[in-house]
Protein backbone atom coordinates (compact mmCIF):
# COMPACT_ATOMS: atom_id res chain seq x y z
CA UNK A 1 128.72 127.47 91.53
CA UNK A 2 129.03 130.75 89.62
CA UNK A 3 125.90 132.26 88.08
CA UNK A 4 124.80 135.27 86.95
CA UNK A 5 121.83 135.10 89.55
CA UNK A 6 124.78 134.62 92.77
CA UNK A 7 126.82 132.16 94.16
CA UNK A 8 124.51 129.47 95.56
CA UNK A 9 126.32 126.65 97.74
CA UNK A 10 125.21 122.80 96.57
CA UNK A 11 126.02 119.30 97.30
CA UNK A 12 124.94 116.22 96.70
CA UNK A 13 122.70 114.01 98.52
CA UNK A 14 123.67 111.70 101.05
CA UNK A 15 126.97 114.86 101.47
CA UNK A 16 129.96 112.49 101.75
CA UNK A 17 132.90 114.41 102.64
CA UNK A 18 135.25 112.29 100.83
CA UNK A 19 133.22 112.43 97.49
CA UNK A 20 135.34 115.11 95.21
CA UNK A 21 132.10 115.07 92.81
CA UNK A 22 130.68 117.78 92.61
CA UNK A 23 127.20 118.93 92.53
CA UNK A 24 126.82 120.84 89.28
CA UNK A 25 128.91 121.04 86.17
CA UNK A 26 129.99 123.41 82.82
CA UNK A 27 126.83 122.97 81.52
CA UNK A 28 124.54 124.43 83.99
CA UNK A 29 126.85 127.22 84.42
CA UNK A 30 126.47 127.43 80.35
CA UNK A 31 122.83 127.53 80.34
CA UNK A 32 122.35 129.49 83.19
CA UNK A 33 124.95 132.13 81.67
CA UNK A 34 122.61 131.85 77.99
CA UNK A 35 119.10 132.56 80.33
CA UNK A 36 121.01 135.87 81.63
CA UNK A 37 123.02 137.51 78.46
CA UNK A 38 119.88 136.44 76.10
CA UNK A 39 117.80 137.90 78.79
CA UNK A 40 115.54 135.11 78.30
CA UNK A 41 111.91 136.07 80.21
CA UNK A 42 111.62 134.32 83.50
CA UNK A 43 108.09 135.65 84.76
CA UNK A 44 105.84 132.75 83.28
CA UNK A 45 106.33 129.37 84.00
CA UNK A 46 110.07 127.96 84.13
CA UNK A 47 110.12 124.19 84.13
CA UNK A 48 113.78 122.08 84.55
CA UNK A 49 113.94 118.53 83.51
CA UNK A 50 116.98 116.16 84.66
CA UNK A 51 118.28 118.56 86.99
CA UNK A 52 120.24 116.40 88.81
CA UNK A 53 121.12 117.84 91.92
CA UNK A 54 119.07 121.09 91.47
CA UNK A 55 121.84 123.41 90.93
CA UNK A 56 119.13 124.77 88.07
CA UNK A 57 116.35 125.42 90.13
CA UNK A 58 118.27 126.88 93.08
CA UNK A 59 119.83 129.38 90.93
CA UNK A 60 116.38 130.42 89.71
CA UNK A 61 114.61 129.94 92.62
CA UNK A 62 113.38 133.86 92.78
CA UNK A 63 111.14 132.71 89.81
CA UNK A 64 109.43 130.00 91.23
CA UNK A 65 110.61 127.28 88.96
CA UNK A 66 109.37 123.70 88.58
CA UNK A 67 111.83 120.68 88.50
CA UNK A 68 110.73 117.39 87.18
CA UNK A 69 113.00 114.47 88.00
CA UNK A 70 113.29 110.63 88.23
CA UNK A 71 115.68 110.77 91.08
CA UNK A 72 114.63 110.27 94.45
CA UNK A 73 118.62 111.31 95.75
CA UNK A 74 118.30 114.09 93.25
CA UNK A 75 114.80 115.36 94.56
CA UNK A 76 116.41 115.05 98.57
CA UNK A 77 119.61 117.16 97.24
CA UNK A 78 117.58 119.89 95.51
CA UNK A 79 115.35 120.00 98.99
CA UNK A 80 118.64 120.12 100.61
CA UNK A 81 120.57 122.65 98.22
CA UNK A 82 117.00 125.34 98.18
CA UNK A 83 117.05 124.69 102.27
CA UNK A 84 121.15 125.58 102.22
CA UNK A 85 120.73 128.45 100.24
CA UNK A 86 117.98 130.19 102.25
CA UNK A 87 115.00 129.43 99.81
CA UNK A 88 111.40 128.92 101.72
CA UNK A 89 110.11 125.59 101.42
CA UNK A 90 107.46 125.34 98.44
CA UNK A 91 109.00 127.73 96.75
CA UNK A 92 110.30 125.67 94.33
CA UNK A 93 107.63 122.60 92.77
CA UNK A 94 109.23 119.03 93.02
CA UNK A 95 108.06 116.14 90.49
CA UNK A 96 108.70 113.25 89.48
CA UNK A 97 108.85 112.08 86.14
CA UNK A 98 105.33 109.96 86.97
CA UNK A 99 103.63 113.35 87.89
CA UNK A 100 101.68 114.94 86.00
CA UNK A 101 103.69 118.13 84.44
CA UNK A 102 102.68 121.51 84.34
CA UNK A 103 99.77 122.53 81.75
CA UNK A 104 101.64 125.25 80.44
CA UNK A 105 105.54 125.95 80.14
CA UNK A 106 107.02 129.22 79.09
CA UNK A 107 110.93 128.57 79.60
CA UNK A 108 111.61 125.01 79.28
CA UNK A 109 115.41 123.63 80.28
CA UNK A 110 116.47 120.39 80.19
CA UNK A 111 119.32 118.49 81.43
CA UNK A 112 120.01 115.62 78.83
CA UNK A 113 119.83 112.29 80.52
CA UNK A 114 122.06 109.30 80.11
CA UNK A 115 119.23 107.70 78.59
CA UNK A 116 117.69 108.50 75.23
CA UNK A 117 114.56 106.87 75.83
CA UNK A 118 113.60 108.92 78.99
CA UNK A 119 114.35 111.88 77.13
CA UNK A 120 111.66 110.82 74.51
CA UNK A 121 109.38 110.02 76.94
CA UNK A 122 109.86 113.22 78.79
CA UNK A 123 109.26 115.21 75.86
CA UNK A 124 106.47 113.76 74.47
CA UNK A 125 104.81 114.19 77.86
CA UNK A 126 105.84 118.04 77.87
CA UNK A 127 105.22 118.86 74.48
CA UNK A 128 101.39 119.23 74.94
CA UNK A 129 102.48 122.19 77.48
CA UNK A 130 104.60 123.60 75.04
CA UNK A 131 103.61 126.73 72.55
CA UNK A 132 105.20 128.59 69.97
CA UNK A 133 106.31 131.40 72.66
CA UNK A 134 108.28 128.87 74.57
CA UNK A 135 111.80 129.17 75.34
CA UNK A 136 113.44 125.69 75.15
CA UNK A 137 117.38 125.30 75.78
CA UNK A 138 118.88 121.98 76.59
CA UNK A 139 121.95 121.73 77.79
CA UNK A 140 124.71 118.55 78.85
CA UNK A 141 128.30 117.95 78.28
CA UNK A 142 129.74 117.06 74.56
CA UNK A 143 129.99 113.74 75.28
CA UNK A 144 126.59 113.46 76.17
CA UNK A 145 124.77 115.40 73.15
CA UNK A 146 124.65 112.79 70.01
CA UNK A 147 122.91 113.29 67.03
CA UNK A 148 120.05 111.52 68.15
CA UNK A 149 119.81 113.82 71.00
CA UNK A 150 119.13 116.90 68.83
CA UNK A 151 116.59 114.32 66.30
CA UNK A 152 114.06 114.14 69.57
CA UNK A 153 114.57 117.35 70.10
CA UNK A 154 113.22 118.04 66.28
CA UNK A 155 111.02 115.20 65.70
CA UNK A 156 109.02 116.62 69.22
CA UNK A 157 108.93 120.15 69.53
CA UNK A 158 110.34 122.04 66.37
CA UNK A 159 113.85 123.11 64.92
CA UNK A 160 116.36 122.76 67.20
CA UNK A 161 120.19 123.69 66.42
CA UNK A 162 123.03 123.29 69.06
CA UNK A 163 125.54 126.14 70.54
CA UNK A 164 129.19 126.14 70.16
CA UNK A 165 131.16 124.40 72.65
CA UNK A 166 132.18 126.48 75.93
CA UNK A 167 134.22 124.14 78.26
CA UNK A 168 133.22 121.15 76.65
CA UNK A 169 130.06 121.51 77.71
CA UNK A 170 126.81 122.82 74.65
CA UNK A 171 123.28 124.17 74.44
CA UNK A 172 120.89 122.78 72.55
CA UNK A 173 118.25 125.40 71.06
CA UNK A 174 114.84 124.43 70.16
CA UNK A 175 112.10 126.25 68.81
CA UNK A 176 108.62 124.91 69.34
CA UNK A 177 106.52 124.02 66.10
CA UNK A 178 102.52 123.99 67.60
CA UNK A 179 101.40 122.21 64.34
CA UNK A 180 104.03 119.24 64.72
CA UNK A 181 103.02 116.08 64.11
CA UNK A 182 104.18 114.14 67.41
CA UNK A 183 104.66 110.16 67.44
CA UNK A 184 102.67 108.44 69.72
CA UNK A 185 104.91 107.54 73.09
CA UNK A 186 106.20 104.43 73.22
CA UNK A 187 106.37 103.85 76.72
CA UNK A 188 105.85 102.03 78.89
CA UNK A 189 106.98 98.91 76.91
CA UNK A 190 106.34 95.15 77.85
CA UNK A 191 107.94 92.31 76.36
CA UNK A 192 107.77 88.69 77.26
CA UNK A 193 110.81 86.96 79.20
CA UNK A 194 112.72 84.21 77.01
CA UNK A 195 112.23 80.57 78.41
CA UNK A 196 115.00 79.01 80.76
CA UNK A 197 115.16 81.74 83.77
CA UNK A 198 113.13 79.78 86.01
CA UNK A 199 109.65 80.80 87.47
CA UNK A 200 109.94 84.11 85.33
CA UNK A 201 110.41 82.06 81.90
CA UNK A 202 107.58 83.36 79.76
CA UNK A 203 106.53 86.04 81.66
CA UNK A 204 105.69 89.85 80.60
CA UNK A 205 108.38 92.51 81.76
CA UNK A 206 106.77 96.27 81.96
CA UNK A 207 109.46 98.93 81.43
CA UNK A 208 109.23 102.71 82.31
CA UNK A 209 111.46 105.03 80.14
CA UNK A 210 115.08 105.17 81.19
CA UNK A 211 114.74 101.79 83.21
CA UNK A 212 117.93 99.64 82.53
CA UNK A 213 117.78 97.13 79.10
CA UNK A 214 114.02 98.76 78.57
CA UNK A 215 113.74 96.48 75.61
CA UNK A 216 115.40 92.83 76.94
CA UNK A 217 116.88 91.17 79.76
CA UNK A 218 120.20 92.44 80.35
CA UNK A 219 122.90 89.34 80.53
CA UNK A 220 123.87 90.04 83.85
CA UNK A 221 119.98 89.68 85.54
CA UNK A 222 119.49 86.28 83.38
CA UNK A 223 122.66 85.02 84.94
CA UNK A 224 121.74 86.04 88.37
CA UNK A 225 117.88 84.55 87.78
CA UNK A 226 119.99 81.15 87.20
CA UNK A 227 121.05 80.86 90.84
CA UNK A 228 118.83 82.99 93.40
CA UNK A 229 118.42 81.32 96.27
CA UNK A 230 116.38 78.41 96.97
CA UNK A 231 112.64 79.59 98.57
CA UNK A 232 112.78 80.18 102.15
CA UNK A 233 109.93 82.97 102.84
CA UNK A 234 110.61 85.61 104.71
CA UNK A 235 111.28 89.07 104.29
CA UNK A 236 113.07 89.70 100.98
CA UNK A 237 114.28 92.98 99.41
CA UNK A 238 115.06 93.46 95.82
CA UNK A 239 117.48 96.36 95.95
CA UNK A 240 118.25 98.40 93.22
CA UNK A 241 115.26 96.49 91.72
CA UNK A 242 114.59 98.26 88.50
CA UNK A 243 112.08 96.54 86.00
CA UNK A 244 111.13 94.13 89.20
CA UNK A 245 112.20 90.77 87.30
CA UNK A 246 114.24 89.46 90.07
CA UNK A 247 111.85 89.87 93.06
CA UNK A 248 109.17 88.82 90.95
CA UNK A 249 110.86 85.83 90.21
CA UNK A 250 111.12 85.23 93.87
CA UNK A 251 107.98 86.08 94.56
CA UNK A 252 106.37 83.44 92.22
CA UNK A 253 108.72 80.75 93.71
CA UNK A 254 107.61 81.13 96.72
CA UNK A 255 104.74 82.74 97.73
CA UNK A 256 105.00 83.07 101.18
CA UNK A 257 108.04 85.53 100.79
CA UNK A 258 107.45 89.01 101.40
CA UNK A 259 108.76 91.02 98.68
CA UNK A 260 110.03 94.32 99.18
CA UNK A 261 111.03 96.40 95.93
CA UNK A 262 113.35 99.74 96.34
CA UNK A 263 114.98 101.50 93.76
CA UNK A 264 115.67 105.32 93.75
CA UNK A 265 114.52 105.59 90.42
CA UNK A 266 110.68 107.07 90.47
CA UNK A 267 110.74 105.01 86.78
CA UNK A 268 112.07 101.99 88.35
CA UNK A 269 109.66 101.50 90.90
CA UNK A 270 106.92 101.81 88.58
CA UNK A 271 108.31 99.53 86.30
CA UNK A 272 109.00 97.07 89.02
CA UNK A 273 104.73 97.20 90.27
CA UNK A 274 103.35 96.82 86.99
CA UNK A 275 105.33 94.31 86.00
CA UNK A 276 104.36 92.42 89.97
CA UNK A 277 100.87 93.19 88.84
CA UNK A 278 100.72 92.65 85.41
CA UNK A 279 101.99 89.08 85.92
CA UNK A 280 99.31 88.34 89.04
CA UNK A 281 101.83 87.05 91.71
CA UNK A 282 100.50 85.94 95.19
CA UNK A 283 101.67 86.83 98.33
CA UNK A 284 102.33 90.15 99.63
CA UNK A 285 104.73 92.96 98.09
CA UNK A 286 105.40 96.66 99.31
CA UNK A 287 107.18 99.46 96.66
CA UNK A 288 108.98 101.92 97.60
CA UNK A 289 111.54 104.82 96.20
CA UNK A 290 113.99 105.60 98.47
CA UNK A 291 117.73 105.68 99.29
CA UNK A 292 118.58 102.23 99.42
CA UNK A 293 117.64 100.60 102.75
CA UNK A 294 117.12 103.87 104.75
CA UNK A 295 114.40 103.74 107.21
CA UNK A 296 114.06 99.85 106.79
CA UNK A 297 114.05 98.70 110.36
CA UNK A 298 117.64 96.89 111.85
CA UNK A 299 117.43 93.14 112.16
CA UNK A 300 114.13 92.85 110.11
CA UNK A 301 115.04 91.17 106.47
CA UNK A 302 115.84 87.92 105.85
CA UNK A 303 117.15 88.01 102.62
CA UNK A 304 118.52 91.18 100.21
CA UNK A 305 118.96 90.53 96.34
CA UNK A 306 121.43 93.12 95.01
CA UNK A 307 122.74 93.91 91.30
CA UNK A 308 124.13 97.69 92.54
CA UNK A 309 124.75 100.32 89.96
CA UNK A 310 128.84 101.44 89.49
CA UNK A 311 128.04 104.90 87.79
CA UNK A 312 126.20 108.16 89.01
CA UNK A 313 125.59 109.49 85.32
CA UNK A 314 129.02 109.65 83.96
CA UNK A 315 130.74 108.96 86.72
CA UNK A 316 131.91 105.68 87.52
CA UNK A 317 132.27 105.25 91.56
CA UNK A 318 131.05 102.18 93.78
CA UNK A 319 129.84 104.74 96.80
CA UNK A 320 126.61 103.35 95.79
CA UNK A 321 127.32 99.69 95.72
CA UNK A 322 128.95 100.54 99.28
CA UNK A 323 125.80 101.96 101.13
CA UNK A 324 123.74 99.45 99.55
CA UNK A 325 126.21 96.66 101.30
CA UNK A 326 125.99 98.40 104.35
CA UNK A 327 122.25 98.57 103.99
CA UNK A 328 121.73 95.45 103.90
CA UNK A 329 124.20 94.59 106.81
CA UNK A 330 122.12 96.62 109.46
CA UNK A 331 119.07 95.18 108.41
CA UNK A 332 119.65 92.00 107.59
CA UNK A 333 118.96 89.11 110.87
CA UNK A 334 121.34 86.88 112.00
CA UNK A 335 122.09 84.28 109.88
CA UNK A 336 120.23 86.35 106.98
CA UNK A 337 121.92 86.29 103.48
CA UNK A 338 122.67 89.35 101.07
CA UNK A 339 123.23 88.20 97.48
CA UNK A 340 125.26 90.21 94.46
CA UNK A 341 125.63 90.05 91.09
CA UNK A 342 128.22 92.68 90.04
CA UNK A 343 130.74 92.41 87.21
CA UNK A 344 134.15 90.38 88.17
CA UNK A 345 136.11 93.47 87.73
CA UNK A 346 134.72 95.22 90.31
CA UNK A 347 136.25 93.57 93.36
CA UNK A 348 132.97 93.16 95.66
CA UNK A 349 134.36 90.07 97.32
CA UNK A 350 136.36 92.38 99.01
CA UNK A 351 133.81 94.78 100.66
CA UNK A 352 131.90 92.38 101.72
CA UNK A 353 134.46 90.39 103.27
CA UNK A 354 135.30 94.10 105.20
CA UNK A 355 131.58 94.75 106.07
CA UNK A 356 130.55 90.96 106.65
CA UNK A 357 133.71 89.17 107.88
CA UNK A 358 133.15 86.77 104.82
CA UNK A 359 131.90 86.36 101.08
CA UNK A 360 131.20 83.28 99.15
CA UNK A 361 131.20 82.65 95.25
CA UNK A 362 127.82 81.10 94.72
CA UNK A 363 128.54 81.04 90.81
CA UNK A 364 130.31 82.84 88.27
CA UNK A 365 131.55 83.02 84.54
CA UNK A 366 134.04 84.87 82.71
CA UNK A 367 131.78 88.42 83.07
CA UNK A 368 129.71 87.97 86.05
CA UNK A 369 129.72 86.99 89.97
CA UNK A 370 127.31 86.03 91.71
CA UNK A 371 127.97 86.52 95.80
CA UNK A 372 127.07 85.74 99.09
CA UNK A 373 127.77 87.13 102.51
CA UNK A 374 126.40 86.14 105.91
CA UNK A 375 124.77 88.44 108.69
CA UNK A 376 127.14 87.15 111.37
């Protein structure tokens, strides 16, 4: 990546040499270029939000910068990218969006996220750190930058206006309004689970911003809550677990299973405990945010319940969906199950049958499937 600060190598994290994606895009090259010709002040406190794979924060790692994300893959590339690039550990401050931010922020970027609700959330919990002297630039692709975007960005911290376009890619500029009257923020939000899902009917979901369907149960987890497995205990993992409904649900059928939730989402796996807590199951659960199945021990699960994600912001790919299936093969026993719901289009059945040696249609309608494969 080109900046005006050097030439810093990145990559994304796990590196996959076949993967042509890259690790930055026009947009942090446009913001970065903006910091430098509008020779913004970098000596206070320079905080990045969203930066994905910390192409941000490695550029403008002489200034000590602090990234705040909800990606555990994006937190292990940025570690990866600083280390690459000859940065000293602790140089840059890692956090997650469930830390505690800064107390006071002079430059302010932020990497719009796919999802409008984290971005609300993430501002409201900034904008106390905020002050009329801060610098605040946003910056994503077109496509990603609606009108809504810029009305959080105006309802939060002050009058914001966006750049032109430079490569498809735009800036948005805010300045910071002290006396604003801020909404309250919204999240987390709970609902209660519609009757009919089995032993979740009823119950009360708890949803971190940017957590998938915050507001409802998505179609494709009802369908999948229709035919889990029959109760067996064990060890069970809810991969790619989210809000938590599914291995909650399992949980309360049987409570001798033992439930663990991962998701690489620091939102996610918050989402996924307090709704475990908040609906007092019994038996014995373990959270954790991580890359999938990495550092789960080989031959120790009995049972993995998978609804894999297909895109990596706006890219659409299955790499994901493929190291989860792998996942689960390594650490699945003999004889132990891994179940998917993906949509039909996607054409699991047949990377399962390549990493399994088989793969069953448990159920399916004219959207969903729901599969099975066999540790052989």
């Amino acid at each position: 990546m080109t900046t005006p600060w050097g030439e810093p190598a990145l990559a994304r994290f796990p590196e996959d040499p076949r993967d042509r994606l890259r690790a930055w895009d026009a947009s942090d090259e446009y913001l970065l270029r903006h910091l430098a010709d509008r020779q913004v002040p970098l000596s206070g406190t320079v905080v990045a939000v969203g930066d994905r794979w910390g192409a941000l924060v490695t550029a403008l790692a002489a200034y000590r910068p602090t990234q705040i994300t909800d990606s555990w893959l994006g937190q292990e590339a940025t570690r990866a990218n600083l280390a690459r690039n000859g940065v000293e550990p602790g140089t840059v401050r890692l956090l997650t969006t469930q830390d505690a931010p800064p107390g006071r922020i002079d430059v302010l970027l932020v990497r719009v996220p796919k999802s409008l609700a984290l971005l609300e959330d993430q501002l409201l919990r900034l904008a106390p750190a905020v002050h009329e002297g801060t610098v605040v630039v946003g910056t994503g692709m077109v496509k990603e930058i609606h009108t809504s975007t810029l009305g959080l960005f105006e309802r939060i911290l002050g009058p914001t206006r966006t750049s032109l376009a430079e490569r498809k890619a735009r800036l948005i500029l805010c300045a910071p309004d002290p006396a604003l009257r801020r909404p309250a923020n919204p999240w987390p939000y709970r609902y209660t689970l519609p009757d009919g899902i089995g032993p979740v009917s009823g119950r009360t979901v708890v949803n971190h911003a940017g957590v998938f369907c915050a507001d409802r149960l998505d179609i494709g987890t009802r369908f999948f809550l229709g035919h889990l497995p029959a109760p067996g205990g064990g060890r069970v993992v809810d991969l790619g677990c989210g809000n938590g409904v599914v291995g909650t649900a399992t949980a309360l059928a049987d409570p001798r299973a033992e439930v663990l939730f991962v998701d690489e989402s620091f939102q996610a796996v918050a989402s996924a405990e307090a709704t475990y807590r908040e609906n007092d199951v019994p038996g014995h659960a373990e959270f954790r945010v991580g890359d999938g199945l990495t550092g789960v021990p080989d031959g120790s699960v009995d049972l993995v319940l998978n609804n894999p994600p297909f895109h990596s912001h706006q890219a659409t790919t299955d790499a994901t969906a493929r190291r989860m299936f792998a996942g689960a093969r390594r650490t699945l026993r003999p004889g132990g199950e891994l179940w998917v719901i993906g949509n039909r289009h996607l054409g699991y059945h047949v990377t399962l049958r390549r990493l399994f040696g088989n793969s069953e249609v448990v159920a399916s309608d004219p959207k969903f499937v729901v599969l099975r494969a066999v540790r052989r």
